[in-house]
C-alpha atoms as a PDB file:
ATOM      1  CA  UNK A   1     127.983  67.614  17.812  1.00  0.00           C
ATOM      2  CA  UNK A   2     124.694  68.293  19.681  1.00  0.00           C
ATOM      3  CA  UNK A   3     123.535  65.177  22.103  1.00  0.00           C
ATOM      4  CA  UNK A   4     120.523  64.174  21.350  1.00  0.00           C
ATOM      5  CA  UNK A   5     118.124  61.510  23.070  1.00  0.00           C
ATOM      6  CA  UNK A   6     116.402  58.918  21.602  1.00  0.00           C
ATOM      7  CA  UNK A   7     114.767  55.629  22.793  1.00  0.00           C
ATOM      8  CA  UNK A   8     117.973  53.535  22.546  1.00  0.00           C
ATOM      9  CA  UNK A   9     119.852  56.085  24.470  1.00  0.00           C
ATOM     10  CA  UNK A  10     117.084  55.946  27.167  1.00  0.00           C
ATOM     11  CA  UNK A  11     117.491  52.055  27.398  1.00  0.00           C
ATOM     12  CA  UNK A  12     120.763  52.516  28.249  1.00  0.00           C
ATOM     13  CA  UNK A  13     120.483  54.879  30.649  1.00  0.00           C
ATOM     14  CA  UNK A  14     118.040  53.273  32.532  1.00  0.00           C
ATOM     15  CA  UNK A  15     120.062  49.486  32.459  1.00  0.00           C
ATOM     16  CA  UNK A  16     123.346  51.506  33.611  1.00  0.00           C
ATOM     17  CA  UNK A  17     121.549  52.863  36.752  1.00  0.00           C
ATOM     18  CA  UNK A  18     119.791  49.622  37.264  1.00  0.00           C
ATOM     19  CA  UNK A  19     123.582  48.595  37.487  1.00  0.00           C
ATOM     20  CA  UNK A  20     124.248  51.212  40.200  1.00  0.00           C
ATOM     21  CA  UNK A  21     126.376  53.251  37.703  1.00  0.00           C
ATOM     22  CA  UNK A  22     127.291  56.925  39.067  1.00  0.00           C
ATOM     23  CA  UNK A  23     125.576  59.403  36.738  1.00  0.00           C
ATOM     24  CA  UNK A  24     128.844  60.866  35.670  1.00  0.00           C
ATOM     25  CA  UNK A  25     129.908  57.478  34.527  1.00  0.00           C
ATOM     26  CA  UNK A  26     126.922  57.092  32.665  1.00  0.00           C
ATOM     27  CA  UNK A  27     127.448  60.559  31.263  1.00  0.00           C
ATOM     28  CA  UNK A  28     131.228  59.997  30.321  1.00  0.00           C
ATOM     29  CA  UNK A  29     129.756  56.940  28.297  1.00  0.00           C
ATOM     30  CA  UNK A  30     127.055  58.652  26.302  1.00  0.00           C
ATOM     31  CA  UNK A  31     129.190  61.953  25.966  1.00  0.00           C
ATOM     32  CA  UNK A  32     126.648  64.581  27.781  1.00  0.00           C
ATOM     33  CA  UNK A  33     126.295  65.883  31.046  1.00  0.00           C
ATOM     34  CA  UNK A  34     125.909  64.351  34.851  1.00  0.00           C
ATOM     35  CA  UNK A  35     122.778  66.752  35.293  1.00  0.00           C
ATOM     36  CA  UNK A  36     121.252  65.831  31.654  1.00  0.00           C
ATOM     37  CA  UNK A  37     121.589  62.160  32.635  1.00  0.00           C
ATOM     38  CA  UNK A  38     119.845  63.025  36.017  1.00  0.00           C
ATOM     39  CA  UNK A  39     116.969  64.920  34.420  1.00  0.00           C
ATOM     40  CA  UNK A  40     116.980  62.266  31.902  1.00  0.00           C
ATOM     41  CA  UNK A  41     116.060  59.445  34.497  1.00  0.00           C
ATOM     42  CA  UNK A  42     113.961  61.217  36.266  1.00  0.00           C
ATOM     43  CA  UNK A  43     111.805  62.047  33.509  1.00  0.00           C
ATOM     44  CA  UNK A  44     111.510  58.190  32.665  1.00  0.00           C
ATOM     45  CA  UNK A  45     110.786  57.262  35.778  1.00  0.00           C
ATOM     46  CA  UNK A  46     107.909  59.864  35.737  1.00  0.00           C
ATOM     47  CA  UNK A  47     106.525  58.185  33.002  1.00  0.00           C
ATOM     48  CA  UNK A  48     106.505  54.654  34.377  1.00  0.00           C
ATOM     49  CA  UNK A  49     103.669  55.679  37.174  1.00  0.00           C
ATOM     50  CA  UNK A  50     106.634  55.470  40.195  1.00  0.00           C
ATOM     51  CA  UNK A  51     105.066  56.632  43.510  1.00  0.00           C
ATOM     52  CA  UNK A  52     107.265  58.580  44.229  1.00  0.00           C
ATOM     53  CA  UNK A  53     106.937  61.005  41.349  1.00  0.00           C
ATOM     54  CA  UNK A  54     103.480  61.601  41.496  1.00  0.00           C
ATOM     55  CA  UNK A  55     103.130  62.836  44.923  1.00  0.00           C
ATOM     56  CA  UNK A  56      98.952  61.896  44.778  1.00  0.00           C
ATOM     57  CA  UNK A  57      98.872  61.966  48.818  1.00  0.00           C
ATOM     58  CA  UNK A  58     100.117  65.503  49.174  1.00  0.00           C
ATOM     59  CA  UNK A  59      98.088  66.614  46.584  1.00  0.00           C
ATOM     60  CA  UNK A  60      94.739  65.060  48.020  1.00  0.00           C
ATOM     61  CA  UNK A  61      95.233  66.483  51.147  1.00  0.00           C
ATOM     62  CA  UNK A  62      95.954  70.636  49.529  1.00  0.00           C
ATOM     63  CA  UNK A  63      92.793  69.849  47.317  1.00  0.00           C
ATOM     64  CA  UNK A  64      90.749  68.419  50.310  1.00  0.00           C
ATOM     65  CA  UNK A  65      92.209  71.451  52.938  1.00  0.00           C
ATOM     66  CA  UNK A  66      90.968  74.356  50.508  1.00  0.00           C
ATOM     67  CA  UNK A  67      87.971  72.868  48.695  1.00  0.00           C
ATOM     68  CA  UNK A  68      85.115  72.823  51.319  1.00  0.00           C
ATOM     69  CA  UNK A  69      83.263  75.594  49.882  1.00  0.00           C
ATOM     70  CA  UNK A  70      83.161  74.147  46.131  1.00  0.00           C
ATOM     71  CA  UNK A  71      82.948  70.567  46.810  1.00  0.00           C
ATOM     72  CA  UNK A  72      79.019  70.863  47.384  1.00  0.00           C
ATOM     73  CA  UNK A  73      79.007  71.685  43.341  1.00  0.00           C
ATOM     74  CA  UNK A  74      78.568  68.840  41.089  1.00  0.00           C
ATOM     75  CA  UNK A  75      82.082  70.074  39.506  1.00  0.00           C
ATOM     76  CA  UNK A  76      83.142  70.167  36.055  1.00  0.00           C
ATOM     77  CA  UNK A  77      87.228  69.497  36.393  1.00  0.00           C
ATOM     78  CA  UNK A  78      90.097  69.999  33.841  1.00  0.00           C
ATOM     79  CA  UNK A  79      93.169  68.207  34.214  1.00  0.00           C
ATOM     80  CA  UNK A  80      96.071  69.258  31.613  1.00  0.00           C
ATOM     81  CA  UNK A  81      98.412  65.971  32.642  1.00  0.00           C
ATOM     82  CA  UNK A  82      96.218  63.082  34.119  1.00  0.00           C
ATOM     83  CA  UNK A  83      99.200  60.749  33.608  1.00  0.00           C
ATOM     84  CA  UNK A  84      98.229  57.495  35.104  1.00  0.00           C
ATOM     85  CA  UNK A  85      95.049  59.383  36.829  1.00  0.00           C
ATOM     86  CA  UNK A  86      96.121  59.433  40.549  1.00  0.00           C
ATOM     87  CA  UNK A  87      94.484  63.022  40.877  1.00  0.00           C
ATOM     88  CA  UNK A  88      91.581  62.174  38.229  1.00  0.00           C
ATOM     89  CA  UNK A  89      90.346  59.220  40.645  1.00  0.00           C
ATOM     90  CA  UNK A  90      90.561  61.635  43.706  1.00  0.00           C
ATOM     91  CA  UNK A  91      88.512  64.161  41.484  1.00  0.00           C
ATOM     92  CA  UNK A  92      85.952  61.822  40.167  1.00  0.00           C
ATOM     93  CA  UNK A  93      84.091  61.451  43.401  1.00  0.00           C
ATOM     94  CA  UNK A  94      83.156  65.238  43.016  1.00  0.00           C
ATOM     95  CA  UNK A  95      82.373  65.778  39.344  1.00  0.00           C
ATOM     96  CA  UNK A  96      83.346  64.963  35.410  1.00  0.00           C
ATOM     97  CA  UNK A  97      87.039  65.168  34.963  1.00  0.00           C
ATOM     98  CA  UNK A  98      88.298  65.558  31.521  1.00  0.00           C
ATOM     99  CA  UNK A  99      92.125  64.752  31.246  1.00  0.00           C
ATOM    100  CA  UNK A 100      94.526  65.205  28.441  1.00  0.00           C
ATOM    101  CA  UNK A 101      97.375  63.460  28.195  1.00  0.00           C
ATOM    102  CA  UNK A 102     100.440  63.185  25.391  1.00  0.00           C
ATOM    103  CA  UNK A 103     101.019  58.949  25.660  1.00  0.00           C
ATOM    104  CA  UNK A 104      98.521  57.288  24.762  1.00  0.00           C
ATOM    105  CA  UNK A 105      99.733  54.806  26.956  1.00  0.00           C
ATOM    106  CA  UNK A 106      98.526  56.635  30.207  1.00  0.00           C
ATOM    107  CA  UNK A 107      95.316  57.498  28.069  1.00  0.00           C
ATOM    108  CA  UNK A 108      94.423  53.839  27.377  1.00  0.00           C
ATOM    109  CA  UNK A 109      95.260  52.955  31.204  1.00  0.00           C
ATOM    110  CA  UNK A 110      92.951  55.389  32.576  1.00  0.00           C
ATOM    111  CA  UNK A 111      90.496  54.919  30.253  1.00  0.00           C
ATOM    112  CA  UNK A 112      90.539  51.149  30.439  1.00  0.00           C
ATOM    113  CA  UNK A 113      90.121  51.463  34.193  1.00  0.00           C
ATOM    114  CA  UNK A 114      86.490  52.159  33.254  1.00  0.00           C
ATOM    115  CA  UNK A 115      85.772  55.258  35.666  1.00  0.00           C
ATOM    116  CA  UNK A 116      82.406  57.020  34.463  1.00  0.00           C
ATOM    117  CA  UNK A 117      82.980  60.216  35.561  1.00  0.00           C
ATOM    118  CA  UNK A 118      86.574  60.302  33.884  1.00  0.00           C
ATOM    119  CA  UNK A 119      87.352  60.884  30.224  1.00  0.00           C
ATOM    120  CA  UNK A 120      91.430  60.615  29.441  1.00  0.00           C
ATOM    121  CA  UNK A 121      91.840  62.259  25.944  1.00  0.00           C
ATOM    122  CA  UNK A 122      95.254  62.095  24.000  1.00  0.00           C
ATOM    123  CA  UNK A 123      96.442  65.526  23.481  1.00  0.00           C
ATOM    124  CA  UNK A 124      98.941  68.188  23.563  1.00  0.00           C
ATOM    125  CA  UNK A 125      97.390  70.302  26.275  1.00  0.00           C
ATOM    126  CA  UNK A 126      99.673  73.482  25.770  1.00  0.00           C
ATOM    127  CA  UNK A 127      97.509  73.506  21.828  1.00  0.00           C
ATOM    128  CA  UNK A 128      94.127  72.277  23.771  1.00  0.00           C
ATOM    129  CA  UNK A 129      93.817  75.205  26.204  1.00  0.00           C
ATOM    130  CA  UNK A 130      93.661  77.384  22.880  1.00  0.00           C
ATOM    131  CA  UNK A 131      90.831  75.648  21.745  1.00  0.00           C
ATOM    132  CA  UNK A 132      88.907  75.310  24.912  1.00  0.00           C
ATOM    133  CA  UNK A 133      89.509  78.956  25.442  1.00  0.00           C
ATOM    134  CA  UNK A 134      88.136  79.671  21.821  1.00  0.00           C
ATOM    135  CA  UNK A 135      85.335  77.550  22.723  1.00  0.00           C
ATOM    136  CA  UNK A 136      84.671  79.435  26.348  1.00  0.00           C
ATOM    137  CA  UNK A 137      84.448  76.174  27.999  1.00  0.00           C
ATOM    138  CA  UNK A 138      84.601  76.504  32.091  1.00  0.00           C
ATOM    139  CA  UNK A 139      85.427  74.856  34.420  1.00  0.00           C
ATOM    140  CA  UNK A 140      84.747  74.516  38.141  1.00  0.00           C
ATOM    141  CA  UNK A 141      88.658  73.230  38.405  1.00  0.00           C
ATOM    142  CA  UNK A 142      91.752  73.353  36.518  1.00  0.00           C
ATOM    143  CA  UNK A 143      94.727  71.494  37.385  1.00  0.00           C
ATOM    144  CA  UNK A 144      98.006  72.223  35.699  1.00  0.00           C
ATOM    145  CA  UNK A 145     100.585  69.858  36.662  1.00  0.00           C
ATOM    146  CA  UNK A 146     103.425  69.572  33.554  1.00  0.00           C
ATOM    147  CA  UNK A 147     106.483  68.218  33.664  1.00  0.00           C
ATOM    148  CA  UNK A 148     108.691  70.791  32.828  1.00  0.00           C
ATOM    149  CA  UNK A 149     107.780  74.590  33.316  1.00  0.00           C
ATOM    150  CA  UNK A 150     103.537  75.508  33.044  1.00  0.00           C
ATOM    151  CA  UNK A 151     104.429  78.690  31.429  1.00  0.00           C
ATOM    152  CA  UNK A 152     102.990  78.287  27.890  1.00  0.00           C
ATOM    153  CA  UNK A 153      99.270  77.903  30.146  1.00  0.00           C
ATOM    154  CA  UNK A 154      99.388  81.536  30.840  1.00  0.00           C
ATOM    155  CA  UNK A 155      97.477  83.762  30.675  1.00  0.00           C
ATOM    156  CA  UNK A 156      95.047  82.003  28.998  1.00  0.00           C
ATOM    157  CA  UNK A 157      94.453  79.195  31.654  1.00  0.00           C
ATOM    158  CA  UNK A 158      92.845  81.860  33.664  1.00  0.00           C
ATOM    159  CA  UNK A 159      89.942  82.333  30.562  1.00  0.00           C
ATOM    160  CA  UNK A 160      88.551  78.606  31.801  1.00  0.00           C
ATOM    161  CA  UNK A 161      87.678  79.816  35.588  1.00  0.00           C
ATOM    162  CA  UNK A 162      85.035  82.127  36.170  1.00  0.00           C
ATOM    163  CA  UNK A 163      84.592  80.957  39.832  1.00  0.00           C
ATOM    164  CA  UNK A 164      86.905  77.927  40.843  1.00  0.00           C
ATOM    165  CA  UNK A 165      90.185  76.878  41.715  1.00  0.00           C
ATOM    166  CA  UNK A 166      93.222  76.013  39.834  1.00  0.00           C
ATOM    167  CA  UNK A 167      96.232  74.255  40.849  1.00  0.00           C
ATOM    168  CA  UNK A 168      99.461  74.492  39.913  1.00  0.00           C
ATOM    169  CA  UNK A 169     102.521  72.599  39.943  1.00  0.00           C
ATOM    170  CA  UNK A 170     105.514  74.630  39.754  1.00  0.00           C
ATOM    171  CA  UNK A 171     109.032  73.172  39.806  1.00  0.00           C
ATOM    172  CA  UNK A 172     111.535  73.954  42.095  1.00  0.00           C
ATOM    173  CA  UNK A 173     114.608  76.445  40.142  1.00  0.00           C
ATOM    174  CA  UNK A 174     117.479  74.401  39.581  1.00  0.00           C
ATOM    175  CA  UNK A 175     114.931  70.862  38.371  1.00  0.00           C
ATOM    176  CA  UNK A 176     114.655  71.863  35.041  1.00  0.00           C
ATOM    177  CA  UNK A 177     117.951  71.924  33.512  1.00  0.00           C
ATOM    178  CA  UNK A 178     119.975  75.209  34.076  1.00  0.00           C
ATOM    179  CA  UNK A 179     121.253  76.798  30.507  1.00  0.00           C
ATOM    180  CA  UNK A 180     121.209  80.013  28.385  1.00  0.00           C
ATOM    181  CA  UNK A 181     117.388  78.744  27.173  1.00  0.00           C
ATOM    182  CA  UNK A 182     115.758  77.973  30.759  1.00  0.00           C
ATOM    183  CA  UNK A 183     117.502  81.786  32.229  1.00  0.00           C
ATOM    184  CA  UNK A 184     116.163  83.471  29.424  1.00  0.00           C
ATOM    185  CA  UNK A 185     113.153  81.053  29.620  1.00  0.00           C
ATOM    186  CA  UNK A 186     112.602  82.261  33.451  1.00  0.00           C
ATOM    187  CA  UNK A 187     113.244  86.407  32.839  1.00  0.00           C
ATOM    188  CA  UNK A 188     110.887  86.326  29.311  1.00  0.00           C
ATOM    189  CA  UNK A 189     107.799  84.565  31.079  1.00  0.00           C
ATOM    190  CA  UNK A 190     108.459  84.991  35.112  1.00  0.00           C
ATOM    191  CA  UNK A 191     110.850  87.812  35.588  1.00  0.00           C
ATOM    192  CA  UNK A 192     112.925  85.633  37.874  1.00  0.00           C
ATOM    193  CA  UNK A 193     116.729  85.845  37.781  1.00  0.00           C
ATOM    194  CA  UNK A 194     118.861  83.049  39.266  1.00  0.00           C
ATOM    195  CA  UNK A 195     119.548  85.504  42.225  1.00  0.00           C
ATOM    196  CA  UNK A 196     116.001  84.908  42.740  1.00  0.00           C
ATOM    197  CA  UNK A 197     116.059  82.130  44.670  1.00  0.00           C
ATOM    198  CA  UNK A 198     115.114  83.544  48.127  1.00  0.00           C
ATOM    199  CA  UNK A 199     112.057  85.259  46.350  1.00  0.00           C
ATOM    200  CA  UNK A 200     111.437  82.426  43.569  1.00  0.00           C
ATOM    201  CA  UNK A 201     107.843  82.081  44.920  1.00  0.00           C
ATOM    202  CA  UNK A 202     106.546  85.330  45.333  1.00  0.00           C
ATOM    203  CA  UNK A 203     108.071  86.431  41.852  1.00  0.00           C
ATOM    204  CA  UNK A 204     105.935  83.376  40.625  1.00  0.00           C
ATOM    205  CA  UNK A 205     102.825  84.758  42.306  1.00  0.00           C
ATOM    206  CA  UNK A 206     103.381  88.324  41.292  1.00  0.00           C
ATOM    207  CA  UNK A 207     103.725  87.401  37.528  1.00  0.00           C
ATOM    208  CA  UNK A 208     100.323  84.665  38.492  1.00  0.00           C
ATOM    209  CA  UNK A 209      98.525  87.743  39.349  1.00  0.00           C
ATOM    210  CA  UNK A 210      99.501  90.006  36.132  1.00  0.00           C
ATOM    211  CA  UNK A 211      98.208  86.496  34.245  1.00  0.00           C
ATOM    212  CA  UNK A 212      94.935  86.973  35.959  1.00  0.00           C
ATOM    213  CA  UNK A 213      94.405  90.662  35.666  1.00  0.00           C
ATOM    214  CA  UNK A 214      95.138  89.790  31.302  1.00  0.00           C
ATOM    215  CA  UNK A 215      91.723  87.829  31.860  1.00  0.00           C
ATOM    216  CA  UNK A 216      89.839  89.944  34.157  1.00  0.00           C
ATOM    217  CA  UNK A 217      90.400  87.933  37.143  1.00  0.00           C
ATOM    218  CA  UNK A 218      91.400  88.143  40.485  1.00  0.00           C
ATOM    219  CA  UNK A 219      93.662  85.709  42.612  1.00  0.00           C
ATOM    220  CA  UNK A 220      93.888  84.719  45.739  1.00  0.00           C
ATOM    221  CA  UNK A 221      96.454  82.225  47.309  1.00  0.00           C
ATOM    222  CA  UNK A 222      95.370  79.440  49.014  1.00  0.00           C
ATOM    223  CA  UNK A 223      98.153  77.627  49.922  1.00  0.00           C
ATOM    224  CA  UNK A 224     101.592  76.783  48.453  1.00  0.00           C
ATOM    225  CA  UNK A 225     103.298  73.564  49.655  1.00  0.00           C
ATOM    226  CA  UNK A 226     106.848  72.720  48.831  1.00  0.00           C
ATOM    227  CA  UNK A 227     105.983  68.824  47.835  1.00  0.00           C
ATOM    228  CA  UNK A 228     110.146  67.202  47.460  1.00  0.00           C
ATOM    229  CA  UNK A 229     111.110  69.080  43.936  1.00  0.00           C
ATOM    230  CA  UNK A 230     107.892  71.101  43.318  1.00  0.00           C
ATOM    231  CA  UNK A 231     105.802  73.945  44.410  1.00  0.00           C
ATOM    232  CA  UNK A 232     101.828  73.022  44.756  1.00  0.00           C
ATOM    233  CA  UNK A 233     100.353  76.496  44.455  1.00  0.00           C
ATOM    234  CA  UNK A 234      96.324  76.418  45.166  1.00  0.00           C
ATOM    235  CA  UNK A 235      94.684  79.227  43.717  1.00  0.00           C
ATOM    236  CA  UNK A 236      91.138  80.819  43.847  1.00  0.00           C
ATOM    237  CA  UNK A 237      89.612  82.601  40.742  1.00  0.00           C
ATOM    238  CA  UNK A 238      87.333  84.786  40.457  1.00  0.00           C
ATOM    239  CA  UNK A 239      86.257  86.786  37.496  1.00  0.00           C
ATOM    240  CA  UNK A 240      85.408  90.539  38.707  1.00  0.00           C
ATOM    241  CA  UNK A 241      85.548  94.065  37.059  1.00  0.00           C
ATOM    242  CA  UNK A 242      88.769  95.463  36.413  1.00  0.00           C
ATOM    243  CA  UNK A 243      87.510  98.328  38.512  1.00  0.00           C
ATOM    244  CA  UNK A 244      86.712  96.039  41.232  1.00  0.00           C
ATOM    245  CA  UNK A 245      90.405  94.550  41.270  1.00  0.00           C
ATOM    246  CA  UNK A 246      92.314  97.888  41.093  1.00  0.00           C
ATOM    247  CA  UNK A 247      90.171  99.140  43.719  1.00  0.00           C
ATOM    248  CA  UNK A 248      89.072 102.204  41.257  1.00  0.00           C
ATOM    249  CA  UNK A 249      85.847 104.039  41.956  1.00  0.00           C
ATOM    250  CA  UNK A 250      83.781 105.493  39.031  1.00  0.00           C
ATOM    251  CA  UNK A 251      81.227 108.343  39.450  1.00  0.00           C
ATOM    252  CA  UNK A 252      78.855 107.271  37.072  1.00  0.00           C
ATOM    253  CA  UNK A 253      76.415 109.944  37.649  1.00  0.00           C
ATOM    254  CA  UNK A 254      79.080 112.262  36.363  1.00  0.00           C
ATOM    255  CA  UNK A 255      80.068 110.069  33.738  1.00  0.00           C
ATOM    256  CA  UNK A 256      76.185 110.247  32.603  1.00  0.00           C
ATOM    257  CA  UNK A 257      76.298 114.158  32.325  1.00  0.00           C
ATOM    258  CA  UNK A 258      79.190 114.335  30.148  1.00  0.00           C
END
């Protein structure tokens, strides 16, 4: 039989390590595994606003280190997980943030917290993105900060930049549960293998940089931090020629002859 969660199995989980139970015994009980039970809790504690999940300092200060040229705009901001809006207050002091977020239990706290340049909207942002896309909204920032893997963003995420930043949170290999799905899951969308490890982050930024090219942008790195469990990749996008970002020189006088 295939375990399953559900919200009774979660209860437990979280009263058994409230009682200092190892998270083998707690796996033994429910009949799964030691690392499911650890993603499990993490992944619940995400979700209850802990501190030290949501890593708002170290974010601040990669956003504040790399955003002196575009902080003079009056900057229109996208956030695909505002959560419990640590990043969307940061943000607010230097534009409109819009925020999408799957509980509407982190929607109403934002929301209630009556900031006027922040809108929290309940949504699945992986569908949004399509529709903003379709809509060629842009934005002077896009921060992508999921709790799993932000593959299903790309390329697409790149469309909503024409001059700005993204960032990117990116999740150390090994965090999201290892199994047939997440290798495959790694080779179909990043071409990492789990040899990879010593290379894990330029593979990510080599595949970052096909995603831009798809959109006719160009990337340039930032800064990547190693924040605990996660990557923080910043990112500056530009949209250029194709010509311009292969480095290819046309003759159009010739071109004009022919």
């Amino acid at each position: 039989m295939i375990f399953k969660w559900d919200r009774e199995k979660e209860r437990l989980v979280i009263e058994l390590r409230k009682n200092r139970h190892t998270y083998k015994a707690i796996a033994e009980k429910l009949g799964t595994t030691a690392t499911s039970v650890k993603h499990k809790v993490r992944r619940l504690q995400q979700s209850d606003n802990q501190d030290r999940y949501k890593h708002t300092r170290e974010k601040t200060a990669q956003f504040l280190s790399v955003s002196n040229d575009i902080r003079c705009r009056d900057l229109n901001i996208l956030e695909t997980h505002s959560g419990f809006g640590g990043m969307s207050e940061v943000y607010s002091q230097f534009g409109e943030v819009e925020g999408y977020d799957i509980d509407m239990k982190r929607v109403d706290y934002l929301n209630n917290k009556g900031h006027e340049n922040i809108q929290a909207i309940k949504g699945d942002s992986e569908q949004e993105l399509y529709r903003l896309v379709a809509h060629r909204c842009n934005y002077d920032i896009v921060d992508i900060d999921p709790y799993g893997l932000p593959s299903r963003y790309f390329p697409h995420a790149f469309a909503l930049i024409r001059d700005g930043l993204m960032f990117l949170t990116f999740p150390m290999m090994g965090v999201a549960q290892i199994n047939k799905i997440t290798i495959r899951h790694y080779k179909a969308f990043w071409g990492i293998e789990l040899s990879d490890k010593e290379v894990y982050v330029d593979k990510i930024k080599e595949r970052l940089e096909e995603f831009a090219f798809q959109h006719k942008r160009e990337i340039t790195f930032l800064d990547v931090r190693k924040i605990d469990r996660i990557y923080r990749f910043a990112i500056k996008v530009e949209r250029k020629s194709l010509c311009d970002v292969v480095g290819l020189v046309v003759n159009r006088r010739v071109l004009s002859m022919v």
